[in-house]
PDB file of N, CA and C in Angstrom:
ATOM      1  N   UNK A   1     126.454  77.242  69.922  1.00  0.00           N
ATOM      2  CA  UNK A   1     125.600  78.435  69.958  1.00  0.00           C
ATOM      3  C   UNK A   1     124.420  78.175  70.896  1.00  0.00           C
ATOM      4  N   UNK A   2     123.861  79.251  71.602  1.00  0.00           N
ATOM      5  CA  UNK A   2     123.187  78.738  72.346  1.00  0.00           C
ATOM      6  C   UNK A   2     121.954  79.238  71.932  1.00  0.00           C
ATOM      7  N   UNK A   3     120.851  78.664  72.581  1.00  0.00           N
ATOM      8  CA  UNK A   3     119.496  78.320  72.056  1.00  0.00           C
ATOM      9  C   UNK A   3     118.676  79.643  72.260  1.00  0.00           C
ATOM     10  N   UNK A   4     118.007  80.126  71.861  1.00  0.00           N
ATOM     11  CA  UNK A   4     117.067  81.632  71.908  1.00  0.00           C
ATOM     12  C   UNK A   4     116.203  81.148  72.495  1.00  0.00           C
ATOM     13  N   UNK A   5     115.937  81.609  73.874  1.00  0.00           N
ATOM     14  CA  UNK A   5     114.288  80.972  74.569  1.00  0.00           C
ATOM     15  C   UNK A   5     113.433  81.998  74.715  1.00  0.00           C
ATOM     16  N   UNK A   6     113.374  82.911  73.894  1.00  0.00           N
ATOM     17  CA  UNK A   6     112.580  84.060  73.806  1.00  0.00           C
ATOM     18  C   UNK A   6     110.831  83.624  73.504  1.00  0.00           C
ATOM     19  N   UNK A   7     110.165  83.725  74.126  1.00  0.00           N
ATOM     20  CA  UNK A   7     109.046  83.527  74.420  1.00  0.00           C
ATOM     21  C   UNK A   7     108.126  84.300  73.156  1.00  0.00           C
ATOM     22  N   UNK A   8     108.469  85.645  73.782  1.00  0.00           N
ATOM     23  CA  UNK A   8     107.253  85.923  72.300  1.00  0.00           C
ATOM     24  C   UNK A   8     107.783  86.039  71.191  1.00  0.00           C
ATOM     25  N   UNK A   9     108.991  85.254  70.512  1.00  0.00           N
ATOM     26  CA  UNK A   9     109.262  85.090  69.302  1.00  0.00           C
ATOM     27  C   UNK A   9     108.971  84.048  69.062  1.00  0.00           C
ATOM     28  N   UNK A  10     109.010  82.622  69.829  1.00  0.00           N
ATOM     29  CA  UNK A  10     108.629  81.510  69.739  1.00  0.00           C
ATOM     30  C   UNK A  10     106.758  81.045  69.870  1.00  0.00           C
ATOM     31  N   UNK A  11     106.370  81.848  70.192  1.00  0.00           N
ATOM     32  CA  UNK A  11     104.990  81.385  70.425  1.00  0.00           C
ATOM     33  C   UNK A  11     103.832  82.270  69.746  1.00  0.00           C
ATOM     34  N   UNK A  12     102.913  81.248  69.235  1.00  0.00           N
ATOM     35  CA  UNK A  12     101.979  82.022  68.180  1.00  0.00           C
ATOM     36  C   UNK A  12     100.686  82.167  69.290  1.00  0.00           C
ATOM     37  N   UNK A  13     100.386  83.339  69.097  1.00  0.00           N
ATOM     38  CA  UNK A  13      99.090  84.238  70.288  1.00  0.00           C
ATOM     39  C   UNK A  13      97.680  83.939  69.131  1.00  0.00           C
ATOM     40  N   UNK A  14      97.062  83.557  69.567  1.00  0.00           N
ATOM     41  CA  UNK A  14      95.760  83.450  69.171  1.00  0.00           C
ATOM     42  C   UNK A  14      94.972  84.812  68.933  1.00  0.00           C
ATOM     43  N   UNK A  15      94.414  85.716  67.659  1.00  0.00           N
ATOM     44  CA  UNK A  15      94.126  86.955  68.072  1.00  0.00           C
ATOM     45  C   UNK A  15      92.483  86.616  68.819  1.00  0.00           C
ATOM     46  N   UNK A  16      92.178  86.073  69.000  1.00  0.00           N
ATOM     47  CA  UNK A  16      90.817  85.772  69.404  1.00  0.00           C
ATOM     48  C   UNK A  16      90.907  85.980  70.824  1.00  0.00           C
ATOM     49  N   UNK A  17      92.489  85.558  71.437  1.00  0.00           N
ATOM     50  CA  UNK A  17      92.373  85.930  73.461  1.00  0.00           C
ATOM     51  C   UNK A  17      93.071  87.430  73.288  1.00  0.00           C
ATOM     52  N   UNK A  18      92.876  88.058  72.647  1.00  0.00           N
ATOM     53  CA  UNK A  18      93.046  89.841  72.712  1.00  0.00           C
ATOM     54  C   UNK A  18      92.271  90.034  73.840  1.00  0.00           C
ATOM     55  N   UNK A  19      92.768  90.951  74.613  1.00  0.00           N
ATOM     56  CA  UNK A  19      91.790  91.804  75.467  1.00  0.00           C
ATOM     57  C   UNK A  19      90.862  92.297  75.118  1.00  0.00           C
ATOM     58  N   UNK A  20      89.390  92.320  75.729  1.00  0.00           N
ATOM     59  CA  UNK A  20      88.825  93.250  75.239  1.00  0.00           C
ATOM     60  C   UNK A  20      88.718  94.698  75.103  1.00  0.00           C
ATOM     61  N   UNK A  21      88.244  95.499  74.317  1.00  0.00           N
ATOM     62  CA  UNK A  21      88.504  97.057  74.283  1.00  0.00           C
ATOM     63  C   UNK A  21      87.565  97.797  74.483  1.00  0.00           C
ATOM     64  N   UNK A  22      88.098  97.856  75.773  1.00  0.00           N
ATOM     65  CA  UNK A  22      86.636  98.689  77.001  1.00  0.00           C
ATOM     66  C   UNK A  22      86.724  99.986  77.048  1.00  0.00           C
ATOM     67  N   UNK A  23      85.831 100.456  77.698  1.00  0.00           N
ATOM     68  CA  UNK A  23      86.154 102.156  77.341  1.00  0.00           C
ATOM     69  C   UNK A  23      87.353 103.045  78.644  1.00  0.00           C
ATOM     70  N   UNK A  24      87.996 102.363  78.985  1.00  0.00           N
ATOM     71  CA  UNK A  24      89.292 102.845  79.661  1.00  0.00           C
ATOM     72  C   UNK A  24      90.215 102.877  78.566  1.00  0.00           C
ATOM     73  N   UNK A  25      89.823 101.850  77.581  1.00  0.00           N
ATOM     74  CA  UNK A  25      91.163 101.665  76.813  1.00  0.00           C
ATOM     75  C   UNK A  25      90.813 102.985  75.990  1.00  0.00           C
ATOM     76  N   UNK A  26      89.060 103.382  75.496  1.00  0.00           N
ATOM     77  CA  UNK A  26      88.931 104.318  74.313  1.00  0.00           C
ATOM     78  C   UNK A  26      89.137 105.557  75.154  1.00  0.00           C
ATOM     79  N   UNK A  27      89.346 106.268  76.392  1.00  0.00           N
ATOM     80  CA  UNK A  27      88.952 107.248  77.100  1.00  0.00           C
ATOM     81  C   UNK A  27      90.776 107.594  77.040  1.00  0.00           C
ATOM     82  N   UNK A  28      91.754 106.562  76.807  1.00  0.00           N
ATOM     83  CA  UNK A  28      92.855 106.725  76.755  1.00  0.00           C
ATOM     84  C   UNK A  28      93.797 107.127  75.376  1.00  0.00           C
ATOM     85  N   UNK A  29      92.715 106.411  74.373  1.00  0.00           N
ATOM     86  CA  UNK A  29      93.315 106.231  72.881  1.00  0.00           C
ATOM     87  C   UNK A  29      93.277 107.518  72.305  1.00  0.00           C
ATOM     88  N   UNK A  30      94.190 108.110  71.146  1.00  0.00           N
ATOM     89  CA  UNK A  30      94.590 109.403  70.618  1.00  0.00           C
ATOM     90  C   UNK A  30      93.309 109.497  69.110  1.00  0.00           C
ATOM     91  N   UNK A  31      93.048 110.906  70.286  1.00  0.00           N
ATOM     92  CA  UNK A  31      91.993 111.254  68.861  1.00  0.00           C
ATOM     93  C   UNK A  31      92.666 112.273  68.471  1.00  0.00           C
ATOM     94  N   UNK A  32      91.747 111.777  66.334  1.00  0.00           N
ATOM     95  CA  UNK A  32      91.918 112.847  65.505  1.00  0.00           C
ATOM     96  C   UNK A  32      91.281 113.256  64.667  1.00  0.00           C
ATOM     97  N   UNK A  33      91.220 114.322  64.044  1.00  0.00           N
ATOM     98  CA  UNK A  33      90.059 115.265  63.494  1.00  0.00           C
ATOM     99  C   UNK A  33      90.815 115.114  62.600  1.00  0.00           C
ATOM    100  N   UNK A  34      90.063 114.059  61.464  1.00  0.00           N
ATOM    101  CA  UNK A  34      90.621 114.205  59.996  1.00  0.00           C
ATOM    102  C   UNK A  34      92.142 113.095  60.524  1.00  0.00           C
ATOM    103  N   UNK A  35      92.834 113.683  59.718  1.00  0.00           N
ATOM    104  CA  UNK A  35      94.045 113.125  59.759  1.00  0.00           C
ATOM    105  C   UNK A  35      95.110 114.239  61.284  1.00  0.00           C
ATOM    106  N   UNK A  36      94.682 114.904  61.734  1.00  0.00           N
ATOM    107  CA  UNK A  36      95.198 115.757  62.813  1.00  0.00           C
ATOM    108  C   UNK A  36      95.119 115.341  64.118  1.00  0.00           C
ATOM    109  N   UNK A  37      95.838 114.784  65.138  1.00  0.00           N
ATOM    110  CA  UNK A  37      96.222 114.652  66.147  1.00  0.00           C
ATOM    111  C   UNK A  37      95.448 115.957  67.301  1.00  0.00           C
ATOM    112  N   UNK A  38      94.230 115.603  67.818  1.00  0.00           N
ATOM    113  CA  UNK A  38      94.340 116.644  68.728  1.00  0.00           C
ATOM    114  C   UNK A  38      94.753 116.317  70.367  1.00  0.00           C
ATOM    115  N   UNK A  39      95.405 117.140  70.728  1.00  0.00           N
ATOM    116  CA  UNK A  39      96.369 116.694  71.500  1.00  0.00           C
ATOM    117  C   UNK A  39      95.764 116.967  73.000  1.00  0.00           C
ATOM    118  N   UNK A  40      96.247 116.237  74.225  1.00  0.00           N
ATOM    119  CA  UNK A  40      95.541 116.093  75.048  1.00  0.00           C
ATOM    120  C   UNK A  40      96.217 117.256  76.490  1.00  0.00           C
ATOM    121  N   UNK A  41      95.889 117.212  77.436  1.00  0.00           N
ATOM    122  CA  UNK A  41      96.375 117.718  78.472  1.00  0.00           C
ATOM    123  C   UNK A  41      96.099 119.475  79.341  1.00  0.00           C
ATOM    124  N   UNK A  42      96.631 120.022  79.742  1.00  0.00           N
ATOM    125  CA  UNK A  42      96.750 121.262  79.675  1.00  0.00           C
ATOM    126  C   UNK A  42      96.624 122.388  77.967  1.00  0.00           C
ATOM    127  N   UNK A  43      95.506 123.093  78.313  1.00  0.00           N
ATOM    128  CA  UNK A  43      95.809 124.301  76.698  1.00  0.00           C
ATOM    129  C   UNK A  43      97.159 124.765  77.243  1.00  0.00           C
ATOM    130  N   UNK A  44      97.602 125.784  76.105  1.00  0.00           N
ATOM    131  CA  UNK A  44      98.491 126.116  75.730  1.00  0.00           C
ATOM    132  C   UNK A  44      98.166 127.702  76.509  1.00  0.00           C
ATOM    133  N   UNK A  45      98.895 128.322  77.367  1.00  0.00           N
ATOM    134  CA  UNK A  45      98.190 130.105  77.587  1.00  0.00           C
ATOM    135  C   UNK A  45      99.148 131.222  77.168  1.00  0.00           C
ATOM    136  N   UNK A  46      98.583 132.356  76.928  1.00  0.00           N
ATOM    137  CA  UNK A  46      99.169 133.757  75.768  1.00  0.00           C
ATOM    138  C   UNK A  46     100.339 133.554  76.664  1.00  0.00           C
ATOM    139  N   UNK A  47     100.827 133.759  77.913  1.00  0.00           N
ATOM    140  CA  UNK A  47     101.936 134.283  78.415  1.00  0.00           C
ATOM    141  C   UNK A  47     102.080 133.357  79.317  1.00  0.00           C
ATOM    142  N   UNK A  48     103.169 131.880  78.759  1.00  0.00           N
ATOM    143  CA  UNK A  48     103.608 131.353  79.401  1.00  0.00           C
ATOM    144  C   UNK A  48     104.980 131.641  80.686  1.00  0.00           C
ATOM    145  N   UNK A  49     105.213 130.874  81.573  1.00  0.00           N
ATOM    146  CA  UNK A  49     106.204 131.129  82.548  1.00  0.00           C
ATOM    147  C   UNK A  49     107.897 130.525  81.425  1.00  0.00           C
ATOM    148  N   UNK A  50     108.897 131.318  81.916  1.00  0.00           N
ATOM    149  CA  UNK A  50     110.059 130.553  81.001  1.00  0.00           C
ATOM    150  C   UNK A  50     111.047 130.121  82.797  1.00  0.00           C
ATOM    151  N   UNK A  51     111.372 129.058  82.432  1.00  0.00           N
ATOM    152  CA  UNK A  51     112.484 128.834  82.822  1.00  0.00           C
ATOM    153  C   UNK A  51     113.816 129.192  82.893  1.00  0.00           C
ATOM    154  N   UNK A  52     114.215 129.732  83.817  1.00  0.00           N
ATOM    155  CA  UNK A  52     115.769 130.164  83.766  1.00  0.00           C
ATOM    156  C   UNK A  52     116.496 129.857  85.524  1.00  0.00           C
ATOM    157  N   UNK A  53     117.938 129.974  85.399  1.00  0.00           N
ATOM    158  CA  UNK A  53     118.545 129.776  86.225  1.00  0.00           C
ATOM    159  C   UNK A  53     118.757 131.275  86.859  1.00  0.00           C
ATOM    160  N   UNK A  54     118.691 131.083  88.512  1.00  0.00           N
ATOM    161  CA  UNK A  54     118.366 132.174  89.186  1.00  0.00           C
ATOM    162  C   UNK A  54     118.926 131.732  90.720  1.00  0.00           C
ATOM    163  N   UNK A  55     120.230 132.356  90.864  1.00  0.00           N
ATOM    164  CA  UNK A  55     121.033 132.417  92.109  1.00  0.00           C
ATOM    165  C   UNK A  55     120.609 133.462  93.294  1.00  0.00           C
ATOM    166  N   UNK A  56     120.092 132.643  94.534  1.00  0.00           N
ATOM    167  CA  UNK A  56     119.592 133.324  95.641  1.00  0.00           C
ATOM    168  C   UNK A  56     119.772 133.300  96.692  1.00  0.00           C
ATOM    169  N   UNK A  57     120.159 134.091  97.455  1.00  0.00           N
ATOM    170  CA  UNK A  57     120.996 134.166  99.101  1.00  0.00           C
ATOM    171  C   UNK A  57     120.393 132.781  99.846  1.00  0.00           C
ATOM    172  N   UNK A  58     121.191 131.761  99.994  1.00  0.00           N
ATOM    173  CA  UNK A  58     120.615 130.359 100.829  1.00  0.00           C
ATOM    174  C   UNK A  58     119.268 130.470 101.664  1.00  0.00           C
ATOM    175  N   UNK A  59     120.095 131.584 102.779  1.00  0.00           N
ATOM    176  CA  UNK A  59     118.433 132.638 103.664  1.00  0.00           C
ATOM    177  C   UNK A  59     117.315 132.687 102.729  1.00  0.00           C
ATOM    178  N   UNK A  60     117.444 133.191 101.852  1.00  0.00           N
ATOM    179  CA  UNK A  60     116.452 133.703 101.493  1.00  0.00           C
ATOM    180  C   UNK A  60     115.534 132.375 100.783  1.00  0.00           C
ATOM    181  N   UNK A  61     116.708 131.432  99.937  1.00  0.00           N
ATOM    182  CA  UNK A  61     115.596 130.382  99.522  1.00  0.00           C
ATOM    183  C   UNK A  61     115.093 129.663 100.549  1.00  0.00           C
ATOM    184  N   UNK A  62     115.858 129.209 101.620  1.00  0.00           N
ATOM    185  CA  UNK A  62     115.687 128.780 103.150  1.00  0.00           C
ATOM    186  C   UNK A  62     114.383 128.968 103.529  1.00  0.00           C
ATOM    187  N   UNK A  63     113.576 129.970 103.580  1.00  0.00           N
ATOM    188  CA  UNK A  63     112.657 130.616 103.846  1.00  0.00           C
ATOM    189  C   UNK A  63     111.517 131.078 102.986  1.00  0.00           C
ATOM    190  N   UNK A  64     111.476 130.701 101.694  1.00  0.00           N
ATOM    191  CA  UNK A  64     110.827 130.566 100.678  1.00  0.00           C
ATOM    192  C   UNK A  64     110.238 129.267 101.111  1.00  0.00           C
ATOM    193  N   UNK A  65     111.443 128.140 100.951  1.00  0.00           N
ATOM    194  CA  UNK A  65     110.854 126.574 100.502  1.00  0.00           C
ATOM    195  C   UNK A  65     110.530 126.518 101.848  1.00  0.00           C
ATOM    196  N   UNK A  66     110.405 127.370 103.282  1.00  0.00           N
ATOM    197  CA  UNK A  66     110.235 126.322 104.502  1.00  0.00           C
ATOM    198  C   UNK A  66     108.654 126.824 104.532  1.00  0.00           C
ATOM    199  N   UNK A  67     108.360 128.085 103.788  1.00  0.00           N
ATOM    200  CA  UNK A  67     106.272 128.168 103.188  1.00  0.00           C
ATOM    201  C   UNK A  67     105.837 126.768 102.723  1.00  0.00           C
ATOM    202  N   UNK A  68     106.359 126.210 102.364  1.00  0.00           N
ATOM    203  CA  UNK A  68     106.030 124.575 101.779  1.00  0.00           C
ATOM    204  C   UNK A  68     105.766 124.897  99.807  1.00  0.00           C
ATOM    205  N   UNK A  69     104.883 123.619  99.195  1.00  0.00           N
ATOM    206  CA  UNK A  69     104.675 123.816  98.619  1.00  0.00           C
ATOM    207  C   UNK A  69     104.064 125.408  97.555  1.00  0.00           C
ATOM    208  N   UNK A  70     104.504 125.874  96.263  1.00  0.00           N
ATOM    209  CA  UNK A  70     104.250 126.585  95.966  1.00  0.00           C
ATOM    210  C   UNK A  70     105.110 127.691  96.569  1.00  0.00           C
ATOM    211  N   UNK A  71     106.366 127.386  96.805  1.00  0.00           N
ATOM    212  CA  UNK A  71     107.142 128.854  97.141  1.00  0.00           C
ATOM    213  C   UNK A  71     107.784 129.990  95.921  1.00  0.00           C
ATOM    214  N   UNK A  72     107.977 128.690  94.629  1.00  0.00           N
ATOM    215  CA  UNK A  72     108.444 129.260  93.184  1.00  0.00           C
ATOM    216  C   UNK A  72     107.118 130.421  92.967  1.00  0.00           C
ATOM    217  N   UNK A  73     106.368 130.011  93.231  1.00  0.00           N
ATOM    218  CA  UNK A  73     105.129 131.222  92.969  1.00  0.00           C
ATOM    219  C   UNK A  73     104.969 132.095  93.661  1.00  0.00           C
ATOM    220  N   UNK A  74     105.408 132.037  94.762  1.00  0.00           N
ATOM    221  CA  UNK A  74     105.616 132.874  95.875  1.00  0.00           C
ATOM    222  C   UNK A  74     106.623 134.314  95.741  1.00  0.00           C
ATOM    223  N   UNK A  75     107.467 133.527  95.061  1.00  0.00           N
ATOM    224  CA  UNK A  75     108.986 134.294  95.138  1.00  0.00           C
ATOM    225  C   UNK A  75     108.602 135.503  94.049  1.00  0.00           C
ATOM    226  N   UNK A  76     107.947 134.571  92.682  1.00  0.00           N
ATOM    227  CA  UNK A  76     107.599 135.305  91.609  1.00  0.00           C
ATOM    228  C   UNK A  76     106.393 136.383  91.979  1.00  0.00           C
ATOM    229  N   UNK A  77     105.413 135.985  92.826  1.00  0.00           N
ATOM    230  CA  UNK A  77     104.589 137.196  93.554  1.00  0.00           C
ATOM    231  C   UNK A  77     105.228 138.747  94.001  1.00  0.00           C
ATOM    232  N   UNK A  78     106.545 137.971  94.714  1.00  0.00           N
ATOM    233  CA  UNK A  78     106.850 139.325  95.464  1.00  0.00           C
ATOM    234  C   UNK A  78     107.849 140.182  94.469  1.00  0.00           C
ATOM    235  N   UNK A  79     108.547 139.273  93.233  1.00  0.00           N
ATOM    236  CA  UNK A  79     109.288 139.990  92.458  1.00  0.00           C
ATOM    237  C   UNK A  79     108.324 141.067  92.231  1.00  0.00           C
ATOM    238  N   UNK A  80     106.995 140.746  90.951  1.00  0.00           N
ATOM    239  CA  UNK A  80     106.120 140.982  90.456  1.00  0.00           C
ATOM    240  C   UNK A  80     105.679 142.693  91.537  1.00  0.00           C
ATOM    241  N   UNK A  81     105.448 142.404  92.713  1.00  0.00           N
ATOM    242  CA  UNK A  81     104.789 143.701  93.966  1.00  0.00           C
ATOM    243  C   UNK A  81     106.413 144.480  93.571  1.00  0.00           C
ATOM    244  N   UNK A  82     107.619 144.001  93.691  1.00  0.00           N
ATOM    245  CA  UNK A  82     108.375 144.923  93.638  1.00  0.00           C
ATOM    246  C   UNK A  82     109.143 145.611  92.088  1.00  0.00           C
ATOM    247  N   UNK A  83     108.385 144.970  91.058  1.00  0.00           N
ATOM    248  CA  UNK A  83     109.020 145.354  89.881  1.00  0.00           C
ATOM    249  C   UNK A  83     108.827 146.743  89.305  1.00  0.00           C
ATOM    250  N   UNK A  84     110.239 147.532  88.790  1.00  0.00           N
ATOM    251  CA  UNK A  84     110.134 148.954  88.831  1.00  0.00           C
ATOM    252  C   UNK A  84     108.644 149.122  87.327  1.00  0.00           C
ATOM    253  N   UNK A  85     108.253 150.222  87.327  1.00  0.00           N
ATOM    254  CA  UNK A  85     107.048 150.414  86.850  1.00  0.00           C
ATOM    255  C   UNK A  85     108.213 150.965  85.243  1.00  0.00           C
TER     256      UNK A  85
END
């Protein structure tokens, strides 16, 4: 059988060489109110965008994506100017 040379199963860490816990580490760590998780990132807004699959003349995406960045918003602009009332 061969021998386990697994390192951090074999070796006892001193807790005293812990890193210290600077405030990158606290500016990163999960806060909570009470026992509640408040959660980090972007809010949440009333009328999110949904995802769906949407087949479009090559031309036409051709010429969307060659605007560069931000053409998905683009496309949805001009739906939006042409949507029946």
């Amino acid at each position: 059988m061969k021998e386990n040379n697994n390192v951090l199963n074999n070796t006892w860490v001193d807790p005293d060489d812990a890193p210290e816990l600077d405030d990158t580490f606290f500016k990163q760590a999960d806060l909570y109110q009470g026992a509640q998780l408040i959660k980090r990132g972007r809010p949440r807004i009333d009328n999110p965008k949904q995802a769906i699959k949407l087949r479009l003349d090559s031309d036409i995406l051709a010429a969307f994506k060659a605007t560069g960045k931000g053409w998905q918003t683009r496309i949805n602009e001009v739906l939006r100017q042409n949507m029946p009332a």
